[in-house]
Protein backbone atom coordinates (compact mmCIF):
# COMPACT_ATOMS: atom_id res chain seq x y z
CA UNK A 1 107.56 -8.49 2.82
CA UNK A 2 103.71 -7.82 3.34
CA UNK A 3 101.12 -8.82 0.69
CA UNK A 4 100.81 -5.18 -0.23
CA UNK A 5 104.45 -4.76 -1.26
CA UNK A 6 104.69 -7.51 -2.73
CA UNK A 7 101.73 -7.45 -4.99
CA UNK A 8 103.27 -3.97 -6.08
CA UNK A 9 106.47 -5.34 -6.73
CA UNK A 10 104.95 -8.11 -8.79
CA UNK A 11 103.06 -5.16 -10.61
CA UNK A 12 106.37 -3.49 -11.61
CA UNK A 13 108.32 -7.13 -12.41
CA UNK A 14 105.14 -7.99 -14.56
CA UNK A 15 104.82 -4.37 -16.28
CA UNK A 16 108.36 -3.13 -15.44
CA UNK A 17 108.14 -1.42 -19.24
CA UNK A 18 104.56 -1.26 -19.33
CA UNK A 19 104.00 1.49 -17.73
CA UNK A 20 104.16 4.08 -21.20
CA UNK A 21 103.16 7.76 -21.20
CA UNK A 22 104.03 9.15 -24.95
CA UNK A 23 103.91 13.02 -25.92
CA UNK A 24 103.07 16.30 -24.16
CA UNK A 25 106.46 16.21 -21.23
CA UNK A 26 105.34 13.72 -18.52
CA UNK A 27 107.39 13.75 -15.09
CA UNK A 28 108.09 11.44 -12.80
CA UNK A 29 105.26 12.63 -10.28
CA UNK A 30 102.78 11.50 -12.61
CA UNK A 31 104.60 7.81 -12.42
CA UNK A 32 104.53 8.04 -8.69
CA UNK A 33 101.09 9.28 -8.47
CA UNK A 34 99.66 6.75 -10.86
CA UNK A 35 101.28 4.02 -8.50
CA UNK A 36 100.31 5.60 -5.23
CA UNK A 37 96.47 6.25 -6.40
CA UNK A 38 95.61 3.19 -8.44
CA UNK A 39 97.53 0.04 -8.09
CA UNK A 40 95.80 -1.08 -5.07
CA UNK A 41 95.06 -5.09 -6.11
CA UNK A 42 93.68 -8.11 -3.81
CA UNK A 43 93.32 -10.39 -6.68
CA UNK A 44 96.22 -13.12 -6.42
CA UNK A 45 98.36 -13.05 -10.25
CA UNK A 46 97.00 -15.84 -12.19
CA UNK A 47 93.34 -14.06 -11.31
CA UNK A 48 94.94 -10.87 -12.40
CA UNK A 49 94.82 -7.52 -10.47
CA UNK A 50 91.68 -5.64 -9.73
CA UNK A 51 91.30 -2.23 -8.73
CA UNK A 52 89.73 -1.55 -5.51
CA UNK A 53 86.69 -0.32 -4.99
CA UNK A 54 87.25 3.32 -4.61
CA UNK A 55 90.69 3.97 -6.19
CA UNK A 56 91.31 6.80 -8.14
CA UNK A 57 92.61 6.83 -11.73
CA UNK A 58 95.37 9.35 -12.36
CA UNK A 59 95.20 12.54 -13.90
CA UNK A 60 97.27 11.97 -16.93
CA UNK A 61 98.01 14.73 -19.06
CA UNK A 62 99.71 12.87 -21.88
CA UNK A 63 98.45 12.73 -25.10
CA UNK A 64 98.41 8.43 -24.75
CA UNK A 65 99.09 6.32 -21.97
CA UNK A 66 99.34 2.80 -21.37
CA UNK A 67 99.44 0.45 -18.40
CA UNK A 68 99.82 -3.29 -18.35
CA UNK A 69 99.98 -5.61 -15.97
CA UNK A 70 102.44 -8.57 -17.12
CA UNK A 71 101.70 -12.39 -15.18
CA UNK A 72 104.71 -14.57 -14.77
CA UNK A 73 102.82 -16.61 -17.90
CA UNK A 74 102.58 -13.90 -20.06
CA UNK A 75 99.17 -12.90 -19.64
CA UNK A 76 97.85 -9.30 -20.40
CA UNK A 77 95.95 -7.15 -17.83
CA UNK A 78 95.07 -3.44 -18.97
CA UNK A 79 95.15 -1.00 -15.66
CA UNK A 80 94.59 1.71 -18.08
CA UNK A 81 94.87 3.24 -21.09
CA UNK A 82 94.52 6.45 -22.67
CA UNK A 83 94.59 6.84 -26.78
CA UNK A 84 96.69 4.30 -26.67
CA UNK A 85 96.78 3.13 -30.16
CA UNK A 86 97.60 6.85 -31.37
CA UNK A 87 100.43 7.24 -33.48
CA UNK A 88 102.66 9.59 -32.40
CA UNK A 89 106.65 10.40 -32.61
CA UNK A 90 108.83 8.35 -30.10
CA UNK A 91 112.45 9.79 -29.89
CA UNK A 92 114.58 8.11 -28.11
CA UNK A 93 112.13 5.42 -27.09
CA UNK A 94 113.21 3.99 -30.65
CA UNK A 95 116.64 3.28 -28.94
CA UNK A 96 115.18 -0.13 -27.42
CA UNK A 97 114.68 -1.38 -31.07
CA UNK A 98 117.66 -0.70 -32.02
CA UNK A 99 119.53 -2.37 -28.84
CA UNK A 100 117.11 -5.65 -29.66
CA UNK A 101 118.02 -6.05 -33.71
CA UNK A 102 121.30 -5.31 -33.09
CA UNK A 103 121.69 -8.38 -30.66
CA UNK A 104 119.61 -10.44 -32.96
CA UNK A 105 121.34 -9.51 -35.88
CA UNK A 106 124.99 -9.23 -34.69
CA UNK A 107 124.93 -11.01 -31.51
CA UNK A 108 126.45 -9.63 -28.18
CA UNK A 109 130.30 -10.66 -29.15
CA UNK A 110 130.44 -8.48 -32.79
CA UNK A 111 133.12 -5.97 -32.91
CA UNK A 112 131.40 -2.10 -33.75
CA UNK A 113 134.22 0.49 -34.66
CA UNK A 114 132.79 3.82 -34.09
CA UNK A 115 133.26 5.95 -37.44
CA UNK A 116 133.57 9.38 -37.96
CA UNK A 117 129.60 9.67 -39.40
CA UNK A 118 128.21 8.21 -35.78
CA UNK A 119 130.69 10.29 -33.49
CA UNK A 120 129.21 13.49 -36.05
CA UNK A 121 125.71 12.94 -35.04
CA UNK A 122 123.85 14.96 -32.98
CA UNK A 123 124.48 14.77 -29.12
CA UNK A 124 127.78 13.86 -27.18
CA UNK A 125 126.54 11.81 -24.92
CA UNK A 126 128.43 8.05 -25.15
CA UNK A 127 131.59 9.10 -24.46
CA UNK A 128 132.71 7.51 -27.84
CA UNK A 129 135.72 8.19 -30.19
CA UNK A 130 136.24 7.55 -33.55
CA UNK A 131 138.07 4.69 -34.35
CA UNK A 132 137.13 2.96 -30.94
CA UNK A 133 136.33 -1.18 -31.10
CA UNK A 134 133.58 -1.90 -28.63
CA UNK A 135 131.17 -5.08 -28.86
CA UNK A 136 127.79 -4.73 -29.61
CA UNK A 137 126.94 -5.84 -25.90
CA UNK A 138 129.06 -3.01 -24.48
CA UNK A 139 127.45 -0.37 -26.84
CA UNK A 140 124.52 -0.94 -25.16
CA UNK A 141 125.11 0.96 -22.08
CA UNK A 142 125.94 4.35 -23.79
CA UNK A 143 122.82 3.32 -26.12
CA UNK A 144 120.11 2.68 -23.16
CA UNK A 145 121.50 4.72 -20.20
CA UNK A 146 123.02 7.97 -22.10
CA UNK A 147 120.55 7.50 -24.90
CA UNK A 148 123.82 7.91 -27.03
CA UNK A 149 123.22 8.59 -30.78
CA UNK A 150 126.58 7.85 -31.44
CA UNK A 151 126.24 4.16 -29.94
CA UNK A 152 122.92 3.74 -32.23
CA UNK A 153 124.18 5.41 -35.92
CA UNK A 154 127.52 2.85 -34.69
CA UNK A 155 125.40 -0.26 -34.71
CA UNK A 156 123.02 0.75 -37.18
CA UNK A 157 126.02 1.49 -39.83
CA UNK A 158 127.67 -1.44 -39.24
CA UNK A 159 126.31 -3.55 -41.80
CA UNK A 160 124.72 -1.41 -44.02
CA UNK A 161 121.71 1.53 -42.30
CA UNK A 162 119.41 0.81 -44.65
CA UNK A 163 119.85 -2.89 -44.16
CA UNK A 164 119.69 -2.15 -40.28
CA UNK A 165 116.19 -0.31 -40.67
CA UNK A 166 114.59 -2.71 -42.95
CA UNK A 167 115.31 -4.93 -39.85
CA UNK A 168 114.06 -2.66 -37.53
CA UNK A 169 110.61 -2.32 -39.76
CA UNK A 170 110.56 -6.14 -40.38
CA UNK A 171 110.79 -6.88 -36.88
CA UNK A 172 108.25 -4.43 -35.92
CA UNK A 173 105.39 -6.41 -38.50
CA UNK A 174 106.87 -9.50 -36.95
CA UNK A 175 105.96 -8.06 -33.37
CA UNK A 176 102.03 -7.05 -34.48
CA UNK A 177 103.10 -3.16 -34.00
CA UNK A 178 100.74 -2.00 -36.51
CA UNK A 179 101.47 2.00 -35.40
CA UNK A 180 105.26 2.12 -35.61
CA UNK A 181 107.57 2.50 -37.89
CA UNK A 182 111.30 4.17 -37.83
CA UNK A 183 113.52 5.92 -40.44
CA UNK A 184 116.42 6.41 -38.01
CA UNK A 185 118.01 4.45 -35.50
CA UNK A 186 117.85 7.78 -33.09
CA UNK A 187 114.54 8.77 -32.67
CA UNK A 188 115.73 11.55 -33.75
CA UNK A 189 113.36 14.68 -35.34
CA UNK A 190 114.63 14.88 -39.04
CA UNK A 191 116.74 18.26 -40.40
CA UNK A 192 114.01 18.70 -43.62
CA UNK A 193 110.62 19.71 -42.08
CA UNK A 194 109.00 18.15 -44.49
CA UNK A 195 111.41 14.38 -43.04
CA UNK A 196 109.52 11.44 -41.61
CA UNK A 197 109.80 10.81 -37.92
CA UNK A 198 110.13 7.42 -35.88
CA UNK A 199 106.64 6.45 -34.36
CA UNK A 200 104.73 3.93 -32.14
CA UNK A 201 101.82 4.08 -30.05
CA UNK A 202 101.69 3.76 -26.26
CA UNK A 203 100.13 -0.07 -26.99
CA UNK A 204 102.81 -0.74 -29.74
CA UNK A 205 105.69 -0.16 -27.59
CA UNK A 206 104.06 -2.52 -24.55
CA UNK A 207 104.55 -4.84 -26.72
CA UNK A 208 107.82 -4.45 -27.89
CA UNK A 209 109.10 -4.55 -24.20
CA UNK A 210 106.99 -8.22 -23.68
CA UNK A 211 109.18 -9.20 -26.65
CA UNK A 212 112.38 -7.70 -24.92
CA UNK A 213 111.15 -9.22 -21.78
CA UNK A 214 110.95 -12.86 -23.68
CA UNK A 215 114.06 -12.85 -26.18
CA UNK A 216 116.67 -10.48 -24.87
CA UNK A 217 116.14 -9.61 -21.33
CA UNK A 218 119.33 -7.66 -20.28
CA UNK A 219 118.61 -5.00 -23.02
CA UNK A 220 116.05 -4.44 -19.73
CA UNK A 221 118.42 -4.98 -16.86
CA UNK A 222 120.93 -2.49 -18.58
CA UNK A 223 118.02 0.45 -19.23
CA UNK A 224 117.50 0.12 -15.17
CA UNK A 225 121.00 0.84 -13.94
CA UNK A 226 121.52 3.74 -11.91
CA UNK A 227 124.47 4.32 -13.37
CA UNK A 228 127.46 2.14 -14.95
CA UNK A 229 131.17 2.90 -15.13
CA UNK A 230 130.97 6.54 -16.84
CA UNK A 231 127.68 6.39 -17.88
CA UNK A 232 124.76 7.55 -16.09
CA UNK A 233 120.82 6.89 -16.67
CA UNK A 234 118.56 10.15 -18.11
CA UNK A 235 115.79 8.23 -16.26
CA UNK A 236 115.80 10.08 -13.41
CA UNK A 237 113.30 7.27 -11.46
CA UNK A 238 116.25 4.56 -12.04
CA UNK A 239 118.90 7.35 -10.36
CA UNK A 240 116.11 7.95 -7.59
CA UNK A 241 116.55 6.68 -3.82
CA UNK A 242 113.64 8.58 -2.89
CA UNK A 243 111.28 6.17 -4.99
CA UNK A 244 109.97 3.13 -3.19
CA UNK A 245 109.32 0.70 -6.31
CA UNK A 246 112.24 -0.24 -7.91
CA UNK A 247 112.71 0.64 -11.72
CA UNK A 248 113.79 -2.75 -13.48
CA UNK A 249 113.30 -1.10 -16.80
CA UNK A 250 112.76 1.69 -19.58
CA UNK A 251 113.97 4.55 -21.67
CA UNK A 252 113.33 8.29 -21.42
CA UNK A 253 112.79 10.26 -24.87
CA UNK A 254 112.93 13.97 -25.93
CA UNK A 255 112.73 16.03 -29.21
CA UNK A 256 111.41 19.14 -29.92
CA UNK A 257 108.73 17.18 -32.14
CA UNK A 258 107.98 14.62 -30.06
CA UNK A 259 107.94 16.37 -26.61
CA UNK A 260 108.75 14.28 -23.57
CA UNK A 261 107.90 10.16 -23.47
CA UNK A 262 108.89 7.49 -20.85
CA UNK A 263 108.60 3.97 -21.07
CA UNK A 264 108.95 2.48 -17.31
């Protein structure tokens, strides 16, 4: 392995979910484009990595965007960042919250029996059916490769939604997530107009994925599989052969409120 690659490599180990574009439909060119054009370090990682002279920043057409370099101790490097600490709707980035208070709260070994209510909610994708037992570990590949509502209304309704979002909330004051807050375990936009919508900013959710990283890492190894039994990642990068860096994390999200937003 050369220096090169494996400086980038460490990049996307350190920041696998740190790379964060939020509103406005970003593709997976701008990902690529962002790693070709600006990650070009010499610094070795407790130093922290260092632009070279010369290197371009992307062109990102986001509304925010975030970039983080992650050391093996923990320690923070911004690459760049772009209204990061905007608040803006998250869709079905809120699904990582939900996978990480439902292992903290039920641990990976609770039975969920899918109800009527979650198999009713918007979207298909899960391949659920009412009445089905599955453990809370399980539900997460549905959850974080299909982005199945289903799987999250399932775990949130469990023990009580409300009682699941007031953990959701708590746990994002724990975190320091000052921007985000969620009324859904979805992401999804509400039916009333006039309904609240789940939201973060770009900075928030790097920092929700450091706590994933820290307490519950396979809610990360899950999001970066290809594919698994019959489900199959909407994170097109993770599915990709054609990308050199590996993906070892992330969600996709898309509403018609919130536009498109990747966490990678």
């Amino acid at each position: 392995m050369t220096r090169n690659t494996k400086i980038l490599l460490g990049a996307c180990i350190a920041s696998f979910a740190l790379l964060l574009f939020v509103g406005s439909g970003i593709t997976t060119v701008l990902a690529d484009r962002f790693f070709s054009r600006a990650i070009a370090v010499q610094q070795p990682e407790e130093m922290g990595p260092e632009l070279k002279p010369g290197a371009l920043l992307p062109g990102i057409e986001a509304k925010s965007a975030f970039v983080m370099y992650l050391a093996s101790d923990n320690t923070q490097h911004v690459l760049f960042a772009k209204e990061a600490e905007l608040k803006l709707p998250i869709a079905s980035l809120t699904k990582l919250m939900t996978a990480l208070v439902a292992m903290q709260f039920y641990g990976p070994e609770e039975n969920i029996v899918i109800s009527k209510l979650a198999i009713q909610e918007d979207g298909d994708q899960g391949k659920l059916f009412e009445g089905q037992t599955i453990t809370a570990h399980d539900i997460l590949y549905p959850l974080l490769l299909e982005s199945s509502n289903d799987a999250a209304v399932a775990l949130a309704e469990h023990k009580g939604t409300q009682t699941f979002m007031n953990r959701m909330n708590h746990k994002a004051l724990r975190l320091g997530l000052v921007e985000t807050s969620f009324v859904n375990p979805t992401g999804l936009d509400p039916k009333d107009p006039e309904g609240q919508l789940n939201v973060s900013s770009a900075k928030d959710l790097a920092l929700l994925v450091i706590a994933i990283k820290n307490e519950y890492p396979e809610i990360l190894d899950i999001s970066a599989l290809p594919k698994f039994g019959p489900y199959t990642n909407t994170d097109e990068l993770a599915r990709s052969n054609g990308w050199q860096t590996k993906v070892l994390g992330g969600k996709t999200g898309w509403t018609d409120l919130a536009k498109g937003s990747l966490i990678l």
